[in-house]
N, C-alpha and C. Protein backbone atom coordinates (compact mmCIF):
# COMPACT_ATOMS: atom_id res chain seq x y z
N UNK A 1 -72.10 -114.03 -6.40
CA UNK A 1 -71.46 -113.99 -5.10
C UNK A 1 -69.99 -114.40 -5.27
N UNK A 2 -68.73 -113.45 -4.72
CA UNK A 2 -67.53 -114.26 -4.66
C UNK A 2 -67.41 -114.96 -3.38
N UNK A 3 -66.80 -115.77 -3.72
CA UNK A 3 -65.99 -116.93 -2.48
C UNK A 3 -64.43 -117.02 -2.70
N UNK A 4 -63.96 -117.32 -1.51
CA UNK A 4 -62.55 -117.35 -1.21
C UNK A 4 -61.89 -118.64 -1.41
N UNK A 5 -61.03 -118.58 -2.63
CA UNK A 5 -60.81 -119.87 -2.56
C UNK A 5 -59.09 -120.41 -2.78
N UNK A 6 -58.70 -121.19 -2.26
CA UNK A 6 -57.15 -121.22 -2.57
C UNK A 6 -56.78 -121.03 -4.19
N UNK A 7 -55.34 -120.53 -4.12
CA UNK A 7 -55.37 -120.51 -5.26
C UNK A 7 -53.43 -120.30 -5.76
N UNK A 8 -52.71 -120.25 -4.47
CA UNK A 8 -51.39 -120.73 -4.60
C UNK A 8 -51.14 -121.30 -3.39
N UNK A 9 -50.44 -122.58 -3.04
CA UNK A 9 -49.58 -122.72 -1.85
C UNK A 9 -48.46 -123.50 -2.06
N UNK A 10 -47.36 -123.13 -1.21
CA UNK A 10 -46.08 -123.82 -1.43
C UNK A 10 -46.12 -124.65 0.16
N UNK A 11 -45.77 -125.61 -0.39
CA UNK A 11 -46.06 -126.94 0.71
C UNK A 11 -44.78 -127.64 1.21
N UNK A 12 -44.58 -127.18 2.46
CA UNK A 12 -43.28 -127.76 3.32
C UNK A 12 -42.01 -127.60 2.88
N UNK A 13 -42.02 -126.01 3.03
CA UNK A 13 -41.12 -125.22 2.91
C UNK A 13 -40.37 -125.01 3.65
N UNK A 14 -38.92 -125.12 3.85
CA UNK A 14 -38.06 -124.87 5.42
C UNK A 14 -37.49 -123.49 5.48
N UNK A 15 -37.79 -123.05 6.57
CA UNK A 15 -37.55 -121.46 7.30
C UNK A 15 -35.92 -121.48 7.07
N UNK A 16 -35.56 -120.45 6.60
CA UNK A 16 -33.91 -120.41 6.09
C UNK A 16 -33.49 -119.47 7.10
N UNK A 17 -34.12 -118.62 7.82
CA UNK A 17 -33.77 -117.18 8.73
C UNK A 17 -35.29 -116.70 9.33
N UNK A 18 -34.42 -116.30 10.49
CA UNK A 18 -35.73 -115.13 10.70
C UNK A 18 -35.22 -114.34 11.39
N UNK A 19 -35.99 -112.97 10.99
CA UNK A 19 -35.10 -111.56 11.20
C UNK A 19 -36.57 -110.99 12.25
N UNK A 20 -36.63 -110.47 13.43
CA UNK A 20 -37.43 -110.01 13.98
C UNK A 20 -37.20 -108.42 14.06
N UNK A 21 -35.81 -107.76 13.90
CA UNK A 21 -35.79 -106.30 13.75
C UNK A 21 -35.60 -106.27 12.29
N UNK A 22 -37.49 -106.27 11.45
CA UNK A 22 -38.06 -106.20 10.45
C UNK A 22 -39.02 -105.67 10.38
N UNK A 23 -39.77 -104.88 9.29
CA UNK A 23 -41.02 -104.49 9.51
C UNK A 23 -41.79 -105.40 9.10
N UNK A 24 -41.31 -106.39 8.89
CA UNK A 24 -42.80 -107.34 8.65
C UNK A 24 -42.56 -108.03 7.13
N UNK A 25 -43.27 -109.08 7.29
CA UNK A 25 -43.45 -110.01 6.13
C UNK A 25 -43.13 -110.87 5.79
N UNK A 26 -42.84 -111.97 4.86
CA UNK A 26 -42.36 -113.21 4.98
C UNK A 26 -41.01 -112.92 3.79
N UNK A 27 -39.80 -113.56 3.42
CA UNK A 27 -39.03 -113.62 2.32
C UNK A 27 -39.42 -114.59 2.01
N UNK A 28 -39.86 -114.93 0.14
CA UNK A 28 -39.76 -115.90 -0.35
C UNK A 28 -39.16 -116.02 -1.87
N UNK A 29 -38.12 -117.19 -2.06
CA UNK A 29 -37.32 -116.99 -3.35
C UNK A 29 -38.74 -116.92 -4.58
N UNK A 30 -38.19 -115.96 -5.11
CA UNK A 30 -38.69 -115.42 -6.32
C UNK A 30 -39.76 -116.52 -6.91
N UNK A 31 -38.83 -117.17 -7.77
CA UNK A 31 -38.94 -118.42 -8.51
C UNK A 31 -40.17 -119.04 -7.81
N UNK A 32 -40.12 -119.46 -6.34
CA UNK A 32 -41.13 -120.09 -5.64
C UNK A 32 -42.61 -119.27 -5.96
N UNK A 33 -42.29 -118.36 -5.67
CA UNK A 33 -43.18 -116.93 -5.79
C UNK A 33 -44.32 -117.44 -6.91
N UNK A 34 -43.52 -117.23 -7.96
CA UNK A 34 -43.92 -117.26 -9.63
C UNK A 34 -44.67 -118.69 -10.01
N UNK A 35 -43.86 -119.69 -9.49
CA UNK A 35 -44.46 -121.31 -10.20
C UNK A 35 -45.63 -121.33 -8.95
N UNK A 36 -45.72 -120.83 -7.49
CA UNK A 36 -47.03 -121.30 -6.88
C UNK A 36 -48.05 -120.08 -7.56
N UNK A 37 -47.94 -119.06 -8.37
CA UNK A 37 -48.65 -117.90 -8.90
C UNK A 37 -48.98 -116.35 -7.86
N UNK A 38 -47.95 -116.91 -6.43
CA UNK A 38 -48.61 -115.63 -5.84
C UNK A 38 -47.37 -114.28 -5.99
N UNK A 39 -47.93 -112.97 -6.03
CA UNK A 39 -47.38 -112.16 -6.41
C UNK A 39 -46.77 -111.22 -4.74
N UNK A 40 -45.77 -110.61 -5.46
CA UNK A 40 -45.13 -110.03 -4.44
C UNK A 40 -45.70 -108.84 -3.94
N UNK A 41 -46.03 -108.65 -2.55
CA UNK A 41 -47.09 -107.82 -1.69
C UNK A 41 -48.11 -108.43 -1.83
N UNK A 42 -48.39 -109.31 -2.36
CA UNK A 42 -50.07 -110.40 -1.87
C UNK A 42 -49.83 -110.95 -0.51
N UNK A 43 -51.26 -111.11 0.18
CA UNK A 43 -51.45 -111.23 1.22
C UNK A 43 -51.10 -112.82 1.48
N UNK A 44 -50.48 -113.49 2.48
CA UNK A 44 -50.50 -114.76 2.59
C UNK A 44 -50.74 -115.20 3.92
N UNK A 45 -51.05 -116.66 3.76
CA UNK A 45 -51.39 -117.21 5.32
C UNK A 45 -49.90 -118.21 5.44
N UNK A 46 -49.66 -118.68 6.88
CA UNK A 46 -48.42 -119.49 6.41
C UNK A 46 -48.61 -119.94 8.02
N UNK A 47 -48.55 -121.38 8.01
CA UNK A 47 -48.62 -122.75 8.91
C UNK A 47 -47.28 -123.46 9.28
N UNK A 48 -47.10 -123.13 10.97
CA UNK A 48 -45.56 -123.61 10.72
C UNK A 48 -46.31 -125.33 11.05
N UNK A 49 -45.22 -125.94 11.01
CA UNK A 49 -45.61 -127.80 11.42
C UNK A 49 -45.23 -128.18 12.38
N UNK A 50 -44.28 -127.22 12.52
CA UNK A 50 -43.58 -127.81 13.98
C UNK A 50 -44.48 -127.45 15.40
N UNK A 51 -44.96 -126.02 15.13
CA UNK A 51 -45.78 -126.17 16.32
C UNK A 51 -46.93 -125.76 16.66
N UNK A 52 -47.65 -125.24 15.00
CA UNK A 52 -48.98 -125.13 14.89
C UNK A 52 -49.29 -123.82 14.72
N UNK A 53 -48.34 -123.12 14.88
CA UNK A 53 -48.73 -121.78 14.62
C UNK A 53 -49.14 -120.59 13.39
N UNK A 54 -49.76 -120.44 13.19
CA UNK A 54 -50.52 -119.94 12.03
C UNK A 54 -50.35 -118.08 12.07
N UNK A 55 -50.24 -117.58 10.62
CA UNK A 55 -49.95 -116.18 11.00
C UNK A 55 -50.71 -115.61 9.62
N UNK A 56 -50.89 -114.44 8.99
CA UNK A 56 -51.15 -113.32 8.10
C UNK A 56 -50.12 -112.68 7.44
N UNK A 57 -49.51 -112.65 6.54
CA UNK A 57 -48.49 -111.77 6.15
C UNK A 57 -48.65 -111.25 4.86
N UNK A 58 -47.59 -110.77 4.19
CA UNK A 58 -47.47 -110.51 2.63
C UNK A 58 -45.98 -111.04 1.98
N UNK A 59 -46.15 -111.80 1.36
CA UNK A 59 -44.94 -111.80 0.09
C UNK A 59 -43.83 -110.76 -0.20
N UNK A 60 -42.76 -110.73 0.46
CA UNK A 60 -42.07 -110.36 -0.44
C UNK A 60 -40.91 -111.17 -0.83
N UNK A 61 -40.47 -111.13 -2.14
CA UNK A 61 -39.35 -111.45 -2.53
C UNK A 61 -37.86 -111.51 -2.27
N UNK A 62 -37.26 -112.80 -2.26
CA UNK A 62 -35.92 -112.93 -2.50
C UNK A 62 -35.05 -113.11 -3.26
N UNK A 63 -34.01 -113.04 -3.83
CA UNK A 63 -33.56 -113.68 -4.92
C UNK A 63 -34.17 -114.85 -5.56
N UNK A 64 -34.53 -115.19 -6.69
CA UNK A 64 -34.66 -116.23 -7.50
C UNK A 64 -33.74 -117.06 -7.51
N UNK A 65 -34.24 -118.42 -7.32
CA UNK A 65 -33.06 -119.68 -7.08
C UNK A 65 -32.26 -119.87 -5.79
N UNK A 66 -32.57 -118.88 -4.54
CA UNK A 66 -31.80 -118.84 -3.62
C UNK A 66 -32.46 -119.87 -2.48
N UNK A 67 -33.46 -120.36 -2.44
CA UNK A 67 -34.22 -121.19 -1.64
C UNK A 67 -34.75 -120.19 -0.18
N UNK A 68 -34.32 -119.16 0.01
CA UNK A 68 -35.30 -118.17 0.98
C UNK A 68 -36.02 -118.34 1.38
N UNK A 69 -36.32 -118.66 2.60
CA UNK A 69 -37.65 -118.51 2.73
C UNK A 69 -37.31 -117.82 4.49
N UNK A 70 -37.79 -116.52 4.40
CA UNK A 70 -36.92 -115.42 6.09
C UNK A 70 -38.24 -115.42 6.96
N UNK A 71 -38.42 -115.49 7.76
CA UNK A 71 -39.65 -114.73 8.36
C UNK A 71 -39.47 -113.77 9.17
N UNK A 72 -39.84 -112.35 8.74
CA UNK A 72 -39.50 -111.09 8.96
C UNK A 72 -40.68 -110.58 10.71
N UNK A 73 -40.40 -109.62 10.95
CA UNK A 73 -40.83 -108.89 11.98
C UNK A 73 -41.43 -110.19 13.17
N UNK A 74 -42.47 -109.49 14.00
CA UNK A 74 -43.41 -109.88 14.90
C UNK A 74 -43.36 -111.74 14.71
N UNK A 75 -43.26 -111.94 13.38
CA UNK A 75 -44.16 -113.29 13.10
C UNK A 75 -42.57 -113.99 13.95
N UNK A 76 -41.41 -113.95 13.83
CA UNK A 76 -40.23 -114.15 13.55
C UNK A 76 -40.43 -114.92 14.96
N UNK A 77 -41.09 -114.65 16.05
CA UNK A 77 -41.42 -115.36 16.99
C UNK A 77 -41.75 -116.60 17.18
N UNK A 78 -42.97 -116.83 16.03
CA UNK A 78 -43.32 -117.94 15.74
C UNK A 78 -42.77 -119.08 14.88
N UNK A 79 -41.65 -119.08 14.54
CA UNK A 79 -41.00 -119.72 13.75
C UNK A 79 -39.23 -119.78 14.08
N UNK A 80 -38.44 -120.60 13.61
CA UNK A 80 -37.35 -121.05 13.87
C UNK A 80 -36.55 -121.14 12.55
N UNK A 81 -35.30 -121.34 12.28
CA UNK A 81 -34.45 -121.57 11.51
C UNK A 81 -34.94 -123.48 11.09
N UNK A 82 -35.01 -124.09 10.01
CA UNK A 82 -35.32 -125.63 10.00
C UNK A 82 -36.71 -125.87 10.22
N UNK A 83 -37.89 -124.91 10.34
CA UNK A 83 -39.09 -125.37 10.46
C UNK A 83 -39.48 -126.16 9.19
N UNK A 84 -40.59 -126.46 9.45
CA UNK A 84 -41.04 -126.87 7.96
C UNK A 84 -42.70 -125.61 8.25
N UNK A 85 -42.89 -125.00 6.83
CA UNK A 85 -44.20 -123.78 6.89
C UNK A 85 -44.89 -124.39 5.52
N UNK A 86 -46.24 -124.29 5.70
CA UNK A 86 -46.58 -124.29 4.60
C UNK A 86 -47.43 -122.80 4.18
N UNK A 87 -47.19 -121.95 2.92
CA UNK A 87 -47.55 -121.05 2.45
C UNK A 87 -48.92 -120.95 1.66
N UNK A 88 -49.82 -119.93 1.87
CA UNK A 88 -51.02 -120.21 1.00
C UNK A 88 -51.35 -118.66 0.80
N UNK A 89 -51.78 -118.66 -0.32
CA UNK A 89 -52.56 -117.47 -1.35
C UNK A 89 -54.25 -117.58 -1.66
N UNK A 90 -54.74 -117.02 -1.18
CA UNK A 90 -56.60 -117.19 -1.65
C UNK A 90 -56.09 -116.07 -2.70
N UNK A 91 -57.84 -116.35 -3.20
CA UNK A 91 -58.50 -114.99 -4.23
C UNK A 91 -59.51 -115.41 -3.93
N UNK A 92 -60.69 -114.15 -4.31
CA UNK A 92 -61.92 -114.06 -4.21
C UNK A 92 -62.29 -114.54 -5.90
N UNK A 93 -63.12 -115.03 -6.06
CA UNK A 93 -63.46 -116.04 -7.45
C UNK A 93 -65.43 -116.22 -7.27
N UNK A 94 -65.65 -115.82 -8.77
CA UNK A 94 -67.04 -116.31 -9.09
C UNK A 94 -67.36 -117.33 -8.56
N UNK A 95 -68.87 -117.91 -8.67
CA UNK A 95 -68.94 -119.21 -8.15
C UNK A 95 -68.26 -120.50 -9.96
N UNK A 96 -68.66 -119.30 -10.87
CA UNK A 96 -68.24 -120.15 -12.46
C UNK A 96 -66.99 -120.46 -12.27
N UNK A 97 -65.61 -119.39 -11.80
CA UNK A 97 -64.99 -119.19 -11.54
C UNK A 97 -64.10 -120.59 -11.01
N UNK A 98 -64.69 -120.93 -9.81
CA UNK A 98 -64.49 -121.54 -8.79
C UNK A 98 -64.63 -122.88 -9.50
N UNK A 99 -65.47 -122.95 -10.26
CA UNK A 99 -65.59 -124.52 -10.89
C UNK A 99 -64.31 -125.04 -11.73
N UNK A 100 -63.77 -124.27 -12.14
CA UNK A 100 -62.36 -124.48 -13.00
C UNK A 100 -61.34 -124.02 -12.51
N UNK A 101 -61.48 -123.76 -11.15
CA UNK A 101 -60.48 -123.30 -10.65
C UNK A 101 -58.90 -124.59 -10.35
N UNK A 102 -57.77 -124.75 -10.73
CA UNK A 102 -57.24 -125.40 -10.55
C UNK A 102 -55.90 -124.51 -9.34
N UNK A 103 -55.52 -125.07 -8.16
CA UNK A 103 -54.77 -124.19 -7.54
C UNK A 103 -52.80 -124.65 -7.79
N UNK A 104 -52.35 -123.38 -8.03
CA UNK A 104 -51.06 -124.24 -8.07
C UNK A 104 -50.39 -124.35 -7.10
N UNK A 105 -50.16 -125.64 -6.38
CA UNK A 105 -49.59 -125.90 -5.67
C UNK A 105 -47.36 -126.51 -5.97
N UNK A 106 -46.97 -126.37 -5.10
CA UNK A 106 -45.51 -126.26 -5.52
C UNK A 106 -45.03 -126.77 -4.46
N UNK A 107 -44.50 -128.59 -4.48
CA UNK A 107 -43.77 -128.63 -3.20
C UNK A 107 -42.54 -128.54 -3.53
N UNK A 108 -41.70 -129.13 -2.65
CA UNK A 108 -39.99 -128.41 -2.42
C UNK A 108 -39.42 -129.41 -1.46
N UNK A 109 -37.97 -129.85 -1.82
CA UNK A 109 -37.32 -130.44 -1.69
C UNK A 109 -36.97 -129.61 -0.20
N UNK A 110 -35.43 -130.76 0.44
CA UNK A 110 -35.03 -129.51 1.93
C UNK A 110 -34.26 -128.97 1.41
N UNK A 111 -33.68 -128.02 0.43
CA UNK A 111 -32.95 -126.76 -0.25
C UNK A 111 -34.19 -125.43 -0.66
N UNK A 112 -35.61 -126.06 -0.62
CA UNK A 112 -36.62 -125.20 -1.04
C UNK A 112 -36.36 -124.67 -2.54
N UNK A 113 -36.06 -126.35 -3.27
CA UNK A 113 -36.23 -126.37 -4.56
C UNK A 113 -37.29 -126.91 -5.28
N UNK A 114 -38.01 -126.35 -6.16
CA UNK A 114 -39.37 -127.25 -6.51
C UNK A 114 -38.99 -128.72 -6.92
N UNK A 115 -39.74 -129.72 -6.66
CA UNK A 115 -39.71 -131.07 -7.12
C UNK A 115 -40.96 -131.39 -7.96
């Protein structure tokens, strides 16, 4: 049987922009991308803090090293310039799988530099 289990999130990340005449998706700097392991067009979930609002998106990329983090189209509503979001990546995983599963998590300074 697979189960869903985390398996990247970047943790209290601050919203740099948000563009609502977008088709959609979140910007996130590259670099962030790579050290939490999720790939660009993977599906993500993302939690703002400020006011609880929770959304569905996909990854795409920004420059590497630029601290990015945009929230594109529809979602762009739910979020502000200075939020704090936290980002998350599942996969579907064996149950063997799941036993060694270690998730990489990546927090970030307020420039949305890893620490």
């Amino acid at each position: 049987m697979l189960k869903t289990f985390l398996h990247g999130k970047i943790h209290r990340a601050r919203v740099t922009a948000t563009e609502l005449d977008y088709e959609g998706s979140l910007s996130v700097d590259e670099a962030l991308l790579a050290a939490a392991g999720i790939a660009v067009h993977e599906q993500i979930h993302v939690v703002n803090l400020r006011n609880g609002a929770r959304f569905v998106t996909y990854a795409i990329a920004a420059p590497a090293g630029s601290g990015v983090i945009q929230v594109n189209g529809s979602a762009a509503h739910l979020c502000e310039p200075d939020d704090l979001v936290i980002i998350f990546a599942y996969g579907l995983v064996t149950e063997a799988e799941a036993a060694t599963l270690t998730p990489k998590v990546v927090f970030v300074d307020a420039q949305n530099r890893p620490v």
